[in-house]
C-alpha atoms as a PDB file:
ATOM      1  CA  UNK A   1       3.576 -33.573 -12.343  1.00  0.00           C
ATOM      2  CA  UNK A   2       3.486 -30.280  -9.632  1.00  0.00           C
ATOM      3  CA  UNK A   3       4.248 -28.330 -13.081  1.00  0.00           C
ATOM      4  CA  UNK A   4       0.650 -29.334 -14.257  1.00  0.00           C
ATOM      5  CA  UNK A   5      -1.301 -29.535 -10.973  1.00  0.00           C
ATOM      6  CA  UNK A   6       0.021 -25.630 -10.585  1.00  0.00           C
ATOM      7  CA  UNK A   7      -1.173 -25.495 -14.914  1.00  0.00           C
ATOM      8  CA  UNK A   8      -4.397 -26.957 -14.069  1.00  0.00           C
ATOM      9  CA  UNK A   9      -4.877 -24.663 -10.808  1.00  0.00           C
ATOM     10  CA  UNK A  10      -4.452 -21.451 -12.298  1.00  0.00           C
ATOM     11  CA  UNK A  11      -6.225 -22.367 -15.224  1.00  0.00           C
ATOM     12  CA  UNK A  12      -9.409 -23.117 -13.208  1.00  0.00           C
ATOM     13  CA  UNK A  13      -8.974 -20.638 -10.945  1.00  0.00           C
ATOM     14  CA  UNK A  14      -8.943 -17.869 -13.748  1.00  0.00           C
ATOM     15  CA  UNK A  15     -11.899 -19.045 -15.512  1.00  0.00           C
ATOM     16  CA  UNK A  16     -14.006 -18.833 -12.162  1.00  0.00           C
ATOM     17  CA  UNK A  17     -12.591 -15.061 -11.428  1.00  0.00           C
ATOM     18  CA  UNK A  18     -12.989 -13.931 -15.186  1.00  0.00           C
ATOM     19  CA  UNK A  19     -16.430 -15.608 -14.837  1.00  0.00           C
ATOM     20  CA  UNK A  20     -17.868 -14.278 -11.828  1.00  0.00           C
ATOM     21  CA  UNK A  21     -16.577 -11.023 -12.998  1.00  0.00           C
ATOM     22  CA  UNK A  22     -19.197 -11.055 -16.065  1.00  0.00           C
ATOM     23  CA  UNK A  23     -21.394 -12.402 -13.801  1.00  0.00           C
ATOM     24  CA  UNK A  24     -21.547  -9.369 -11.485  1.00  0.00           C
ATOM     25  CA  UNK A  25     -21.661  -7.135 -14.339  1.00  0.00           C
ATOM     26  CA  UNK A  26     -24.551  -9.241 -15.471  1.00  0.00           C
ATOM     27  CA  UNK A  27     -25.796  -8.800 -12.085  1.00  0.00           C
ATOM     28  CA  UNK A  28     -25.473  -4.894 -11.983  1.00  0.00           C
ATOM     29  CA  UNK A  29     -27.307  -4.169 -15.194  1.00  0.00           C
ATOM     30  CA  UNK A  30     -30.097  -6.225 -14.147  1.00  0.00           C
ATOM     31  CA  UNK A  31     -30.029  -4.712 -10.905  1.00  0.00           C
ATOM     32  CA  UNK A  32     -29.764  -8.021  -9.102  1.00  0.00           C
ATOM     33  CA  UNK A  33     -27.813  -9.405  -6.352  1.00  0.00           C
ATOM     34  CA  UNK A  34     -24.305  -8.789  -6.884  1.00  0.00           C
ATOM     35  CA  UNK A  35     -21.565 -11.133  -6.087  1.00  0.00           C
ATOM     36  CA  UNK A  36     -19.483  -9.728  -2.825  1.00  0.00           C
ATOM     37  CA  UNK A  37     -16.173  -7.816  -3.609  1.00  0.00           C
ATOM     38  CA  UNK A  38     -14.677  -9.762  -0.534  1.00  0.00           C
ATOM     39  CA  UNK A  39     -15.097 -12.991  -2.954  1.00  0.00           C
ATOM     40  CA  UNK A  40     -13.817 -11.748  -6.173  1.00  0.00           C
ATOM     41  CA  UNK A  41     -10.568 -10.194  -4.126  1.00  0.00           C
ATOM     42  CA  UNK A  42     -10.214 -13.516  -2.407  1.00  0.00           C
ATOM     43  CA  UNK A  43     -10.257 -15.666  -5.850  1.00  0.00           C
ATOM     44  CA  UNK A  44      -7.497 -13.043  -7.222  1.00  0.00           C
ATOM     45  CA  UNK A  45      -5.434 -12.869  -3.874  1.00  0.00           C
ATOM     46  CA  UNK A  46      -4.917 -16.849  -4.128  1.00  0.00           C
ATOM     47  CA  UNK A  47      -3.770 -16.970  -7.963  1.00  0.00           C
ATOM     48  CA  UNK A  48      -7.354 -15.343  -9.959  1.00  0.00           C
ATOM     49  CA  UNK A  49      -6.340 -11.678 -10.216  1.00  0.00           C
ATOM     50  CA  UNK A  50      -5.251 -12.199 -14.049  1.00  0.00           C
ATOM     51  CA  UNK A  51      -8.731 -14.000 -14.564  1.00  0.00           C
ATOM     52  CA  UNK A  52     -10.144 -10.556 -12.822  1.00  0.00           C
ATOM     53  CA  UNK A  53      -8.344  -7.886 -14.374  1.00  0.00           C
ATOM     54  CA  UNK A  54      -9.594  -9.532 -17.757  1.00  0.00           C
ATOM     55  CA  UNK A  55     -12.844  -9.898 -16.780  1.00  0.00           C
ATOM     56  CA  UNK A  56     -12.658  -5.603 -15.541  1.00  0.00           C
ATOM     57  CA  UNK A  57     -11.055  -4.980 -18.923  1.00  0.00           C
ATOM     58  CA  UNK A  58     -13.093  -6.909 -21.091  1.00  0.00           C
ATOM     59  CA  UNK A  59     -16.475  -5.768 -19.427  1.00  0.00           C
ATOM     60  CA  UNK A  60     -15.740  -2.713 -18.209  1.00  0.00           C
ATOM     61  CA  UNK A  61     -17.083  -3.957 -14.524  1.00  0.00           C
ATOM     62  CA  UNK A  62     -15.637  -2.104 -11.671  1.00  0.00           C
ATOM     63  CA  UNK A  63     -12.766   0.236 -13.534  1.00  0.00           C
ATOM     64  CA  UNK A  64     -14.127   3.157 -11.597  1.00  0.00           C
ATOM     65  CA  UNK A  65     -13.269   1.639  -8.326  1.00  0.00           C
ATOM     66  CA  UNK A  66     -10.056   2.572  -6.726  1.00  0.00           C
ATOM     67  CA  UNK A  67      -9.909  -0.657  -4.439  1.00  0.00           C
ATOM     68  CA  UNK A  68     -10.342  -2.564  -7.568  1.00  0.00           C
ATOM     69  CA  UNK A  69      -8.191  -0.376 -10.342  1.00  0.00           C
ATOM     70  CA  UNK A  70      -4.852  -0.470  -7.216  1.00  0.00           C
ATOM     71  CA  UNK A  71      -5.832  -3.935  -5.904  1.00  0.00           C
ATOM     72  CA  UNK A  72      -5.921  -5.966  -8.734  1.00  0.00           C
ATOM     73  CA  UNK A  73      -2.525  -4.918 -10.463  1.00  0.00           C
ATOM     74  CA  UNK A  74      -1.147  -5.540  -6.795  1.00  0.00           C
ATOM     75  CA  UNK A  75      -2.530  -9.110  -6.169  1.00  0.00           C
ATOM     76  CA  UNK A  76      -1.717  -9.397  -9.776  1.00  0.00           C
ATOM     77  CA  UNK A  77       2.403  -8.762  -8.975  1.00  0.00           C
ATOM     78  CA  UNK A  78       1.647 -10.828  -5.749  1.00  0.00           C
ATOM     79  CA  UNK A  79       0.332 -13.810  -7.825  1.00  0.00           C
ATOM     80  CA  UNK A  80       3.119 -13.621 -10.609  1.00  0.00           C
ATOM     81  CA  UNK A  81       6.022 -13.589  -7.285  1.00  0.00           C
ATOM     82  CA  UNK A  82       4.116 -16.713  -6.009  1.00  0.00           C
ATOM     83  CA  UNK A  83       4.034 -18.929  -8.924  1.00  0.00           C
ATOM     84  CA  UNK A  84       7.712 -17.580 -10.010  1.00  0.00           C
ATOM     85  CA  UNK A  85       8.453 -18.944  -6.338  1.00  0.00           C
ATOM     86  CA  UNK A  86       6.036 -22.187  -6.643  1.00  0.00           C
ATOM     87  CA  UNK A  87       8.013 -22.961  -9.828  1.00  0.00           C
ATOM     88  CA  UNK A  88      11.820 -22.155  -8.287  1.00  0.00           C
ATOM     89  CA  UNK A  89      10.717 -24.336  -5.299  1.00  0.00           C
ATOM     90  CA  UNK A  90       9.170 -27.442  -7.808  1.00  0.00           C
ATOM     91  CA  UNK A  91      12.743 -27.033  -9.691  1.00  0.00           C
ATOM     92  CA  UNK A  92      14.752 -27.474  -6.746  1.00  0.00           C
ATOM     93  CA  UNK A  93      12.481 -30.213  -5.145  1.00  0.00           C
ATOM     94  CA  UNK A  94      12.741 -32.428  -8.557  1.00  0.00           C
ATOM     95  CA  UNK A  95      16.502 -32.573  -8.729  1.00  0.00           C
ATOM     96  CA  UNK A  96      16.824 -34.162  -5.164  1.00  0.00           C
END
């Protein structure tokens, strides 16, 4: 059960990051309002940085910026030690 609520998290919380990172992009081109970087490094700090580094790759939105190009791989490593803990934590809680 806490192996699919952490699934279903990610999951949703990935879509939103890779999402809002096309969205920007979108956003830039048309020379619109942009969506804050403060929000797209929040999303990836709590579990969305794959969803964001996908979303940089795939439309080549913010790979010029240095904040973005360190920070993401960071909060990337940060997210994969989190769930690798989540997941060590949800073992040992279901055999007691």
């Amino acid at each position: 059960m806490a192996y699919s609520i952490l699934l279903i998290y990610l999951i949703v919380l990935n879509v939103i990051s890779f999402s809002l990172m096309g969205a920007d992009k979108r956003r830039a081109v048309q020379k619109r309002r942009r969506v804050p970087e403060q929000r797209l490094f929040l999303l990836s700090a709590i579990g969305g940085a794959a969803g964001t580094m996908l979303g940089m790759k795939t439309w080549r939105h913010k790979t010029k910026h240095r904040t973005f190009t360190v920070g993401i791989p960071f909060l990337l490593s940060f997210n994969l030690i989190l769930i690798l803990l989540a997941l060590w934590f949800i073992g040992i809680s279901a055999n007691y």
